[in-house]
PDB file of N, CA and C in Angstrom:
ATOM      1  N   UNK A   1       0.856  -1.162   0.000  1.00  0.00           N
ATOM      2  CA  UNK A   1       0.000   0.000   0.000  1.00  0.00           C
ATOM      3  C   UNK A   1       0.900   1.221   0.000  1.00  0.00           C
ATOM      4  N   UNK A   2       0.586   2.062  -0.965  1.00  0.00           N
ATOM      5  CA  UNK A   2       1.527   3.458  -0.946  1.00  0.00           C
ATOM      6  C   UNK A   2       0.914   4.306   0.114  1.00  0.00           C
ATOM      7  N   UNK A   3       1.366   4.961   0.529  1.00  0.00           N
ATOM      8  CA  UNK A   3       1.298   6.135   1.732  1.00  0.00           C
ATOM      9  C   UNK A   3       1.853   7.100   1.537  1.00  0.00           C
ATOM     10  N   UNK A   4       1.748   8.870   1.969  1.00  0.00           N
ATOM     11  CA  UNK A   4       2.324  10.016   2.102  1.00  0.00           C
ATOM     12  C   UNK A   4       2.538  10.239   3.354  1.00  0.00           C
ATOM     13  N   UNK A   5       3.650  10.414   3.949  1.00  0.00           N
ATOM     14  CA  UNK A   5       3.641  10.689   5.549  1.00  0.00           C
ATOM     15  C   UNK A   5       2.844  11.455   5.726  1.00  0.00           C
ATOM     16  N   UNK A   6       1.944  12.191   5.429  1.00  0.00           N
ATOM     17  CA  UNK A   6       0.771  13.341   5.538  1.00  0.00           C
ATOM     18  C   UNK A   6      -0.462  12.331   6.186  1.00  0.00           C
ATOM     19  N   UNK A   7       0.015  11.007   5.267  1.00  0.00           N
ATOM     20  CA  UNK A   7      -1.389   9.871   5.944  1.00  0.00           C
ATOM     21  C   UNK A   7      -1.332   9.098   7.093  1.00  0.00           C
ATOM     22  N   UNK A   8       0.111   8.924   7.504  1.00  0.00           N
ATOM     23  CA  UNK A   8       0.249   7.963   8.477  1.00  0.00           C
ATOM     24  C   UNK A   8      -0.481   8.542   9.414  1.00  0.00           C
ATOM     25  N   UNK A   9      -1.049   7.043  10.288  1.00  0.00           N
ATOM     26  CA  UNK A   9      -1.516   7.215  11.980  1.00  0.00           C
ATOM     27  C   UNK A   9      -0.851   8.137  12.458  1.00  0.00           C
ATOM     28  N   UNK A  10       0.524   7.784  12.538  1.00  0.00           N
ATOM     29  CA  UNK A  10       1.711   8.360  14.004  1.00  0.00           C
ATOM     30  C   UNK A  10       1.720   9.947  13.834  1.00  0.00           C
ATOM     31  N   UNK A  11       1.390  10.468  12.411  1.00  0.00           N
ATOM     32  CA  UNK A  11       1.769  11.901  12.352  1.00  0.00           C
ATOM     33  C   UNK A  11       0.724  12.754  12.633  1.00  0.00           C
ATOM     34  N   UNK A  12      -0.622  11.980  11.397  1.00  0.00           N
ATOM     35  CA  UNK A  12      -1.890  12.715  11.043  1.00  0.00           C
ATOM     36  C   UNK A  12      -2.662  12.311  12.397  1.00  0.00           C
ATOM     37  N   UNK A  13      -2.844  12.009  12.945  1.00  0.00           N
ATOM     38  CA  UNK A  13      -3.577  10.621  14.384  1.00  0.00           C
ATOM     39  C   UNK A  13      -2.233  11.061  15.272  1.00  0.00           C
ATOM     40  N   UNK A  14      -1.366  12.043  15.828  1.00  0.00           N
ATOM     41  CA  UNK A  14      -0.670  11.774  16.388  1.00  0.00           C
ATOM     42  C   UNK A  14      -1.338  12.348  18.247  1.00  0.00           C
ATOM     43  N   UNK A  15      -2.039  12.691  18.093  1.00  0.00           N
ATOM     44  CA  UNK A  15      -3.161  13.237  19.370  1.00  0.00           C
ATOM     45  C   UNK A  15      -3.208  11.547  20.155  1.00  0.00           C
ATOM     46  N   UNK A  16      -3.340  10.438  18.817  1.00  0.00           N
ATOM     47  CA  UNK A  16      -4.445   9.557  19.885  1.00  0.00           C
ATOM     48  C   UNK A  16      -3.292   8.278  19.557  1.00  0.00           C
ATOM     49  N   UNK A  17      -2.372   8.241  18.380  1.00  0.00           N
ATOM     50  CA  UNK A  17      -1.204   7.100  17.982  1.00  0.00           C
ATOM     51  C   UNK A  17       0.031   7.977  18.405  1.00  0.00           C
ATOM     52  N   UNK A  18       0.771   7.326  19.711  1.00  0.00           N
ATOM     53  CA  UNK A  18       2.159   7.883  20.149  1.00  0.00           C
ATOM     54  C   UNK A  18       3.066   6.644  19.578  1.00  0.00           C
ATOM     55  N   UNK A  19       4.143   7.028  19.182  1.00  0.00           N
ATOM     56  CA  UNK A  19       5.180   6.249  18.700  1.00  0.00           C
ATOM     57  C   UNK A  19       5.750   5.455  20.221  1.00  0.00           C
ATOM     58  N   UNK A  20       6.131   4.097  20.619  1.00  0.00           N
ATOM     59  CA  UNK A  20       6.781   3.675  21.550  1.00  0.00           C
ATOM     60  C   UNK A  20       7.963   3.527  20.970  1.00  0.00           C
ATOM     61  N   UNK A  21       8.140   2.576  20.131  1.00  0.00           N
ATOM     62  CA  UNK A  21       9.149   1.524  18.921  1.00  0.00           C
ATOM     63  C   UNK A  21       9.083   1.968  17.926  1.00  0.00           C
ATOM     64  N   UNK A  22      10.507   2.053  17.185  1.00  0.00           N
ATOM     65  CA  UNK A  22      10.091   1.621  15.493  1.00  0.00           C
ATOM     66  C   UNK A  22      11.491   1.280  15.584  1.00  0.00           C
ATOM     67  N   UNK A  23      11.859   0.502  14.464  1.00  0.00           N
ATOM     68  CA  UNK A  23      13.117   0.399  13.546  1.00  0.00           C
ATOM     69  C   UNK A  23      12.619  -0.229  11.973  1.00  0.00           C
ATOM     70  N   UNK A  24      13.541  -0.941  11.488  1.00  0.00           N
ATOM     71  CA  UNK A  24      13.212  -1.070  10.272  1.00  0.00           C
ATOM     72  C   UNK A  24      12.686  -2.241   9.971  1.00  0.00           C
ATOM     73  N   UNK A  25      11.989  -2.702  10.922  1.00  0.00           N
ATOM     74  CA  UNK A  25      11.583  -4.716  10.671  1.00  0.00           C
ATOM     75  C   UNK A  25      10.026  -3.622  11.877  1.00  0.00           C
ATOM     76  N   UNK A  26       9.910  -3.008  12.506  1.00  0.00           N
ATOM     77  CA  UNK A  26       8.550  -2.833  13.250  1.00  0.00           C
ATOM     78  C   UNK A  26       8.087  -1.625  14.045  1.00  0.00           C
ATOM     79  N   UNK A  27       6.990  -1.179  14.433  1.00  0.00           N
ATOM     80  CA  UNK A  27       6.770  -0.113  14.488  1.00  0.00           C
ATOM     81  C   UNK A  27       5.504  -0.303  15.774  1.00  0.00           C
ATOM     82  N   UNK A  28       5.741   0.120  17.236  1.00  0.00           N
ATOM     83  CA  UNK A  28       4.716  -0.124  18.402  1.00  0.00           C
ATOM     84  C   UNK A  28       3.901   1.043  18.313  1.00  0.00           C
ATOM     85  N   UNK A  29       2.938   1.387  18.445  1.00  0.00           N
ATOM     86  CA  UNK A  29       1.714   2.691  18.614  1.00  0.00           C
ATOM     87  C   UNK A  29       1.090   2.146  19.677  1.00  0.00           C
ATOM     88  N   UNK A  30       1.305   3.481  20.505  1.00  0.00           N
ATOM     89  CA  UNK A  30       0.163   3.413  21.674  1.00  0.00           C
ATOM     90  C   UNK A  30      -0.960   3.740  21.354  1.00  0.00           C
ATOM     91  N   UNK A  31      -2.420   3.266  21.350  1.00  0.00           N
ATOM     92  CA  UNK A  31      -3.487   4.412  21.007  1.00  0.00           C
ATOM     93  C   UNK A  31      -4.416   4.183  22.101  1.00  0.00           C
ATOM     94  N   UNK A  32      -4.843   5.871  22.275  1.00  0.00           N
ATOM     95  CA  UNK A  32      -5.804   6.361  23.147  1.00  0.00           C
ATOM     96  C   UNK A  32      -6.700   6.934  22.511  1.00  0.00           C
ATOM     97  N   UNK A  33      -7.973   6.410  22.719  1.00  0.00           N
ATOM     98  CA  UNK A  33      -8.891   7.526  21.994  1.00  0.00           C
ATOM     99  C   UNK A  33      -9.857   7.732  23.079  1.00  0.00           C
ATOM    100  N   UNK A  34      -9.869   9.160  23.408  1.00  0.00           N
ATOM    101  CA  UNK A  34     -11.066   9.069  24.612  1.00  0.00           C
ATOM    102  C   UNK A  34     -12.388   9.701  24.395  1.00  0.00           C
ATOM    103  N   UNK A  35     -13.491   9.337  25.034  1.00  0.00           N
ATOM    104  CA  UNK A  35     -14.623   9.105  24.539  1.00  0.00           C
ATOM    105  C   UNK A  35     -15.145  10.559  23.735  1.00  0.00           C
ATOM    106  N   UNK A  36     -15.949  10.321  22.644  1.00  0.00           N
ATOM    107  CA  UNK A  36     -16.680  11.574  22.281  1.00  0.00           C
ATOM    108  C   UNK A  36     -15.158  12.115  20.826  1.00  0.00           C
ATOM    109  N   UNK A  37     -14.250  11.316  20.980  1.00  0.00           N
ATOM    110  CA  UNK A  37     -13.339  11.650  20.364  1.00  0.00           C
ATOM    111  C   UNK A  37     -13.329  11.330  18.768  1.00  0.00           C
ATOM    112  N   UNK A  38     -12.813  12.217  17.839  1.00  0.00           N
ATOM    113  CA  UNK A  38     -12.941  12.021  16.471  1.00  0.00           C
ATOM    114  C   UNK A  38     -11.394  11.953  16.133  1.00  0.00           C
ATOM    115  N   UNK A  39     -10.821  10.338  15.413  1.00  0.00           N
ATOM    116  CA  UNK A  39     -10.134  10.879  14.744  1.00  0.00           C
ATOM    117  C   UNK A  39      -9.902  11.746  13.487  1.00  0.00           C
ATOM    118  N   UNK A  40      -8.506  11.998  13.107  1.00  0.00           N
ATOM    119  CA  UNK A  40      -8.901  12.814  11.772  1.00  0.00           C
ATOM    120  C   UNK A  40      -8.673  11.654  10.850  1.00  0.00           C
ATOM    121  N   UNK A  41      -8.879  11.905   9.418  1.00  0.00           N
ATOM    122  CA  UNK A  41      -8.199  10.793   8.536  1.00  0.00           C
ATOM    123  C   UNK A  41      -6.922  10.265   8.799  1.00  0.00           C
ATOM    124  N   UNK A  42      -6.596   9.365   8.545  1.00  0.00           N
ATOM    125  CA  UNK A  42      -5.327   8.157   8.385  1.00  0.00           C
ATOM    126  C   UNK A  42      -5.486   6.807   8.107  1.00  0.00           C
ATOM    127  N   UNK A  43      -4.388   6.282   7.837  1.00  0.00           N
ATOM    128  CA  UNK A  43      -4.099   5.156   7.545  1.00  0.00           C
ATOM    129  C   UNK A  43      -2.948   4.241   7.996  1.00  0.00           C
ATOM    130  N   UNK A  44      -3.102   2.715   8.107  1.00  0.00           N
ATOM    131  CA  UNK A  44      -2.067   2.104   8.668  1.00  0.00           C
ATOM    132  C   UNK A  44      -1.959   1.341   7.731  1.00  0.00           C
ATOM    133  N   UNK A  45      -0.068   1.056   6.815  1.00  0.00           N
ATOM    134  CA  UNK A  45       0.043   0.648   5.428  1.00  0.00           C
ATOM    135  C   UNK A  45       0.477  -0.661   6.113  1.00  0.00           C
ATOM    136  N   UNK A  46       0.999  -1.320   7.058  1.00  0.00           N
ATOM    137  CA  UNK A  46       1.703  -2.286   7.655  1.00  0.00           C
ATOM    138  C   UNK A  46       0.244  -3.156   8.284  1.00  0.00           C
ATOM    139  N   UNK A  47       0.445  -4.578   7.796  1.00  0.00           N
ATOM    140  CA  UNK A  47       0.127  -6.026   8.484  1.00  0.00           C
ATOM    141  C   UNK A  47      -0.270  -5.609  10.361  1.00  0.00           C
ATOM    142  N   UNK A  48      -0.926  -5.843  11.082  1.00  0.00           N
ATOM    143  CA  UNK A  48      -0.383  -5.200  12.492  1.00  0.00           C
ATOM    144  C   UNK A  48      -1.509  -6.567  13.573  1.00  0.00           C
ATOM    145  N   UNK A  49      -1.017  -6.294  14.433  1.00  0.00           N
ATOM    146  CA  UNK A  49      -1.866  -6.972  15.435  1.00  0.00           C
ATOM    147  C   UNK A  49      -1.845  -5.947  16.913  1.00  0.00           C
ATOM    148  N   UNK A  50      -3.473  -6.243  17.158  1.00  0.00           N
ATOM    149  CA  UNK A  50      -3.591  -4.910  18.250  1.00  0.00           C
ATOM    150  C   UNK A  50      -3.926  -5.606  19.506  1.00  0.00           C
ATOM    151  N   UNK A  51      -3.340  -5.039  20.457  1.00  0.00           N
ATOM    152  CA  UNK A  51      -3.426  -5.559  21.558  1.00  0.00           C
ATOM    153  C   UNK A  51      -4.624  -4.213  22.568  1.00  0.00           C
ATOM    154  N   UNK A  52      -5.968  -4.724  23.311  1.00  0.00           N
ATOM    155  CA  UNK A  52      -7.102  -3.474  23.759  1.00  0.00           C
ATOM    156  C   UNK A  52      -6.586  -4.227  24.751  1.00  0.00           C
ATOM    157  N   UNK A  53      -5.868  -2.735  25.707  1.00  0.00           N
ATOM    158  CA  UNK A  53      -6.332  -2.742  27.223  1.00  0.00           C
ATOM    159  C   UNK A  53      -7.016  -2.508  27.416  1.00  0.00           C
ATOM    160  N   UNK A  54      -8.017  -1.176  27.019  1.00  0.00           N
ATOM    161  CA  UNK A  54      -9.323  -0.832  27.108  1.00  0.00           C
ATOM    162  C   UNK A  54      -9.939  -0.802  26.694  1.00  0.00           C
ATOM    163  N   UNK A  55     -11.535  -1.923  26.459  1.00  0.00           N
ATOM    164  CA  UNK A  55     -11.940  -1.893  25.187  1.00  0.00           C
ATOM    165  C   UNK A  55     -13.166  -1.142  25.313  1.00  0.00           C
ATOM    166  N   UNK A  56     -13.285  -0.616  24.194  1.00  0.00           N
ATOM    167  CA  UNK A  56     -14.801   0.652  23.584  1.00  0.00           C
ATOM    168  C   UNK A  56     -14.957  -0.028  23.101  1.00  0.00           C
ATOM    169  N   UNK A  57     -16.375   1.061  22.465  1.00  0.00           N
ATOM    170  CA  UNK A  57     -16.907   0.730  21.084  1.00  0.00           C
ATOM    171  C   UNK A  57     -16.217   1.743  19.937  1.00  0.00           C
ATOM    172  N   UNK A  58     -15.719   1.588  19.071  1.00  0.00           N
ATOM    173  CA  UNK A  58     -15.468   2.434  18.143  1.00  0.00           C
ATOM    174  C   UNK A  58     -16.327   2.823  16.588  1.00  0.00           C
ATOM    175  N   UNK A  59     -16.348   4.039  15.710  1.00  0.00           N
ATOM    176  CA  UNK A  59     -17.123   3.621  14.887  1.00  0.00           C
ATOM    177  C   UNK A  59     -15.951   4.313  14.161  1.00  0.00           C
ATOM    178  N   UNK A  60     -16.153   3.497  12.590  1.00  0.00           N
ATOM    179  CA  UNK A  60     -15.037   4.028  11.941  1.00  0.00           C
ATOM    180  C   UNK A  60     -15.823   4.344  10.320  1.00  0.00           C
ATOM    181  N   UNK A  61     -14.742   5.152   9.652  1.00  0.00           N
ATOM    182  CA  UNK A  61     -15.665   5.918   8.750  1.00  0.00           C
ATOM    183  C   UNK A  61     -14.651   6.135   7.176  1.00  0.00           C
ATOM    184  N   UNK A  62     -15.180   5.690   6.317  1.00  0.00           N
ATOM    185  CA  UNK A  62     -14.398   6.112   5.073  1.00  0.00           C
ATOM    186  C   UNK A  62     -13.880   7.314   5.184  1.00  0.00           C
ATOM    187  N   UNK A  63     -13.268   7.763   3.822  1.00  0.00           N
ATOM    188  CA  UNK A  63     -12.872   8.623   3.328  1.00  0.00           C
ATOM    189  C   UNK A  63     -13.439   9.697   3.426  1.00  0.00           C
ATOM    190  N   UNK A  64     -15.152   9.443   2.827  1.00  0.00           N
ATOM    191  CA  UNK A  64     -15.856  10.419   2.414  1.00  0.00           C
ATOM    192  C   UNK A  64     -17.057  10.628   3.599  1.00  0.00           C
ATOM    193  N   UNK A  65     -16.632   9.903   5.150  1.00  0.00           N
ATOM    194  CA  UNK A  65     -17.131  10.553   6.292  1.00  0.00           C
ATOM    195  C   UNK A  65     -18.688   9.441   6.151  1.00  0.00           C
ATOM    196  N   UNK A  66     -18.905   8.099   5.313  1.00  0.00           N
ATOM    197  CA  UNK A  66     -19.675   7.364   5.612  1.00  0.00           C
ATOM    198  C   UNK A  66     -19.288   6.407   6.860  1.00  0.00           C
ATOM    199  N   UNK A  67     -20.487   5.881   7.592  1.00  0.00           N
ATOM    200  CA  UNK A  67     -19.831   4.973   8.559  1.00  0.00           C
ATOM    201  C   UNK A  67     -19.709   3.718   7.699  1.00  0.00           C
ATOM    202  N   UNK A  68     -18.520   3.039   8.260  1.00  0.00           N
ATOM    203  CA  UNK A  68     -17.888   1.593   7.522  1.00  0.00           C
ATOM    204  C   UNK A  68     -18.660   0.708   8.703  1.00  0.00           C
ATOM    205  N   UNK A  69     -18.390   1.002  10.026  1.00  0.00           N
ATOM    206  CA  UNK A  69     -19.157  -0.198  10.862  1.00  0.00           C
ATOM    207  C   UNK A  69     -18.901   0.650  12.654  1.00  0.00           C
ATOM    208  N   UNK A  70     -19.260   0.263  13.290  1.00  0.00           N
ATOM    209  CA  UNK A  70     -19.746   0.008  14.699  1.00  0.00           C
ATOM    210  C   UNK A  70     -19.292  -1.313  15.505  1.00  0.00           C
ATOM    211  N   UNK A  71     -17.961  -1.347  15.994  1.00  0.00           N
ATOM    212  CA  UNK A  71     -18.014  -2.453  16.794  1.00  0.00           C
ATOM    213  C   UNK A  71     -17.080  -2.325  18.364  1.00  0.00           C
ATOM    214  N   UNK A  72     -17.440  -3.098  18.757  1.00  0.00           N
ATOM    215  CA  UNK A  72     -16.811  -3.374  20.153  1.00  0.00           C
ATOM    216  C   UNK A  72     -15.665  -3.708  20.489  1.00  0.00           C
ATOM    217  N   UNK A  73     -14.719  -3.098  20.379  1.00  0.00           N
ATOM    218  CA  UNK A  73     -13.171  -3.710  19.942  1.00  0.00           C
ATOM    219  C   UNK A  73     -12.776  -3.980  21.437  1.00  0.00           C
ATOM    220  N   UNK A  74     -12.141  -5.332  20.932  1.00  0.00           N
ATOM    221  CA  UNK A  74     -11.242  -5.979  22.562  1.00  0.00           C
ATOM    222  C   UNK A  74     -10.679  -7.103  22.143  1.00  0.00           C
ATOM    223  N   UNK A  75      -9.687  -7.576  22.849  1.00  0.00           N
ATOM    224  CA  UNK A  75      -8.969  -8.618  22.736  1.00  0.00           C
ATOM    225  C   UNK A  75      -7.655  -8.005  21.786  1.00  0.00           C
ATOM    226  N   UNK A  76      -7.335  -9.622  21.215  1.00  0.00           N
ATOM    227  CA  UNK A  76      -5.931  -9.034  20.581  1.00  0.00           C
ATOM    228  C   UNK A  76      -6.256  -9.959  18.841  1.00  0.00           C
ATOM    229  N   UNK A  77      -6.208  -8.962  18.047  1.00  0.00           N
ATOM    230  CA  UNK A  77      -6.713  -9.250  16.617  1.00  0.00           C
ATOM    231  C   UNK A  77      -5.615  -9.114  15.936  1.00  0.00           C
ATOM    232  N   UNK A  78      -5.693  -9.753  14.680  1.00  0.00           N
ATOM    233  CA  UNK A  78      -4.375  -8.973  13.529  1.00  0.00           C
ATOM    234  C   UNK A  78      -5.760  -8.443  12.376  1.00  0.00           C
ATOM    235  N   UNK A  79      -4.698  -7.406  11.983  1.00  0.00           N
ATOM    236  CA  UNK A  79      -5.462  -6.836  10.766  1.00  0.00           C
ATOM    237  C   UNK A  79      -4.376  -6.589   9.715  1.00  0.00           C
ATOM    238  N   UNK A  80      -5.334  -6.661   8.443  1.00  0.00           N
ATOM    239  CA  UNK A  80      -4.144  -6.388   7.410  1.00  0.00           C
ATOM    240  C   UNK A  80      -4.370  -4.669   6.958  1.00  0.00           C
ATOM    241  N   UNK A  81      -3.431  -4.393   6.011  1.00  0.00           N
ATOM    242  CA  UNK A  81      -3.275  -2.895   6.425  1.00  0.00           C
ATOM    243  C   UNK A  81      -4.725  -2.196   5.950  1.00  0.00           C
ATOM    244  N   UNK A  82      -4.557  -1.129   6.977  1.00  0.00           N
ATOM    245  CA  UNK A  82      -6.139  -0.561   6.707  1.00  0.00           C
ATOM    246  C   UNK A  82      -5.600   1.005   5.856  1.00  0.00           C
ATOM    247  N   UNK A  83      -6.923   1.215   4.745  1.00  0.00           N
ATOM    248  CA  UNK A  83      -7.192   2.226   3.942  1.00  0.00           C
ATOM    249  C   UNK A  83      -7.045   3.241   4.810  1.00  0.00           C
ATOM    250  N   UNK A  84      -7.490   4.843   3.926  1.00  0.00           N
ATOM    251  CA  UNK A  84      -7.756   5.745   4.377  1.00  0.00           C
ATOM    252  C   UNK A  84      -8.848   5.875   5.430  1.00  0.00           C
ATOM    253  N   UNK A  85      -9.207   6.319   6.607  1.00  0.00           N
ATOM    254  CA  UNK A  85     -10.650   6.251   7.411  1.00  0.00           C
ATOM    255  C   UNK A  85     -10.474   6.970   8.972  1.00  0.00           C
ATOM    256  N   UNK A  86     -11.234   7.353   9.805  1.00  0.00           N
ATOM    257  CA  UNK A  86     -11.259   7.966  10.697  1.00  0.00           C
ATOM    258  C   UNK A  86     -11.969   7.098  11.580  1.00  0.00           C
ATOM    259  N   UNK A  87     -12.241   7.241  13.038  1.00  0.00           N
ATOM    260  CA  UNK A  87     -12.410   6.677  14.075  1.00  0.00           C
ATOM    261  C   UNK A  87     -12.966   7.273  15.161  1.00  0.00           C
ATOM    262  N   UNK A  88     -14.297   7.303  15.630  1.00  0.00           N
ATOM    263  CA  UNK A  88     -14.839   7.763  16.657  1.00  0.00           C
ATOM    264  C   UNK A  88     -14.928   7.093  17.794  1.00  0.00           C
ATOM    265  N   UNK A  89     -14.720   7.080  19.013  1.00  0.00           N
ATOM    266  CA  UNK A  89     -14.715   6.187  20.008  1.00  0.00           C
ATOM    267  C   UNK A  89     -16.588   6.998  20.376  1.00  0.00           C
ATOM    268  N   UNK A  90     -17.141   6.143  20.698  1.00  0.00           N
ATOM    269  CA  UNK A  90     -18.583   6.113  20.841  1.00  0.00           C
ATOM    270  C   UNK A  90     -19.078   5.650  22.345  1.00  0.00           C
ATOM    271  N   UNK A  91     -18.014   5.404  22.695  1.00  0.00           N
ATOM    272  CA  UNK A  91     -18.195   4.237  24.303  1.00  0.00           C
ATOM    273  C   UNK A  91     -18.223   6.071  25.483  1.00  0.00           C
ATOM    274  N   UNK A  92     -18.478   5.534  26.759  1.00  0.00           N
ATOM    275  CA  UNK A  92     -18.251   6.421  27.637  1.00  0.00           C
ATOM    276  C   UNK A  92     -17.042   6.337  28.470  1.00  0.00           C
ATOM    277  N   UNK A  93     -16.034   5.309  28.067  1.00  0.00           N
ATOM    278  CA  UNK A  93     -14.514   5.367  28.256  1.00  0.00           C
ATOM    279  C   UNK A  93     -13.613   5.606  27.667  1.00  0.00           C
ATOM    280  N   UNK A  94     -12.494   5.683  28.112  1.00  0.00           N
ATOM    281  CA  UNK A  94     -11.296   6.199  26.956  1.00  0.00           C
ATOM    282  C   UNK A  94     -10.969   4.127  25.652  1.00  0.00           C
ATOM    283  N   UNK A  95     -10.882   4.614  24.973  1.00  0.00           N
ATOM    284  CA  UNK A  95     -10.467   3.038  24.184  1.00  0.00           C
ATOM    285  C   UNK A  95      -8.861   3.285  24.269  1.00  0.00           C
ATOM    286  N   UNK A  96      -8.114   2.340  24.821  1.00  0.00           N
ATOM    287  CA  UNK A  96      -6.597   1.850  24.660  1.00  0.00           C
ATOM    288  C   UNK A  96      -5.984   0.974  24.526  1.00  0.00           C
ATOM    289  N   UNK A  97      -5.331   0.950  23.648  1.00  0.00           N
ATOM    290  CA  UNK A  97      -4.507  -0.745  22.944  1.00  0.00           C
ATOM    291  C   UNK A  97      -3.166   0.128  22.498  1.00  0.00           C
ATOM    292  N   UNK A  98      -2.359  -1.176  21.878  1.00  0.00           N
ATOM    293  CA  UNK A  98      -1.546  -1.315  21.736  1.00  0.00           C
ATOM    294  C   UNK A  98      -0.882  -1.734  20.303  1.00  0.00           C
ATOM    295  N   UNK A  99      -1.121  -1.209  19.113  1.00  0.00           N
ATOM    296  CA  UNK A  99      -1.057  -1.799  17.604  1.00  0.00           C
ATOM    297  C   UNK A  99       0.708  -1.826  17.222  1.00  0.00           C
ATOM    298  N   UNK A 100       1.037  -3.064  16.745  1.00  0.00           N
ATOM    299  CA  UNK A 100       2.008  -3.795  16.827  1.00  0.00           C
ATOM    300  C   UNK A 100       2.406  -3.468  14.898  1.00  0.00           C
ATOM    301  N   UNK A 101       3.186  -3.123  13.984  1.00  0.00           N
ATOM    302  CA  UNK A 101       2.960  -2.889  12.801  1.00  0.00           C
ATOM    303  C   UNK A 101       4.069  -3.911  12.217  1.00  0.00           C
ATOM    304  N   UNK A 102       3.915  -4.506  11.596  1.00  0.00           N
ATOM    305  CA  UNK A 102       5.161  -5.061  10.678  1.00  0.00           C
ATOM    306  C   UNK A 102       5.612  -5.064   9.551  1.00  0.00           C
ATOM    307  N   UNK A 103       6.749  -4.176   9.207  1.00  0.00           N
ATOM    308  CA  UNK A 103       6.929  -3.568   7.807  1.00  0.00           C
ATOM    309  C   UNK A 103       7.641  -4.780   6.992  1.00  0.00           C
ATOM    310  N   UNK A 104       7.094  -5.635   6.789  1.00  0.00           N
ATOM    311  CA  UNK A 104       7.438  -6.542   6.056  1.00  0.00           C
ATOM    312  C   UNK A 104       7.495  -6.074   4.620  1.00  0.00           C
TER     313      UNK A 104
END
């Protein structure tokens, strides 16, 4: 997936994705999103697996500000790299995990 550093999480998302790790094999993000919170657009171009300490509900949203879905995020998932899209935490807690990236 091509990317502009203008898109990444860590820069554009850098309010709610803090850098822990990176080198050139992986990349740790803390994320906090606390409630009532909007992200702005971004994207994550890397394979990743997320680890929720705190799990919300999140709702997440294309490009063009449609909702994509509504779900209850928890546990520890892998995802493959996600498009352009934004992220509302919808819950009445803060949502926090731990997304793991692998620049394979």
């Amino acid at each position: 997936m091509s990317m502009s550093n203008s898109q990444d999480a860590a820069i554009v998302a850098s309010k709610t994705h803090k850098i822990l790790f990176e080198n050139e094999k992986v990349r740790v993000l803390e994320v906090t999103i606390q409630p009532g919170e909007i992200e702005p657009l971004h994207m994550h171009p890397y394979k990743s697996i997320t680890i929720v300490a705190n799990p919300a509900t999140l709702k997440y949203f294309d490009k063009d500000g449609k909702v994509i879905s509504e779900v209850q995020v928890h546990g520890t998932t892998w995802t493959e790299p996600v498009e352009l899209h934004s992220t509302e935490n919808v819950s009445k807690t803060p949502f926090h995990g731990y997304r793991i990236e692998l620049k394979d």
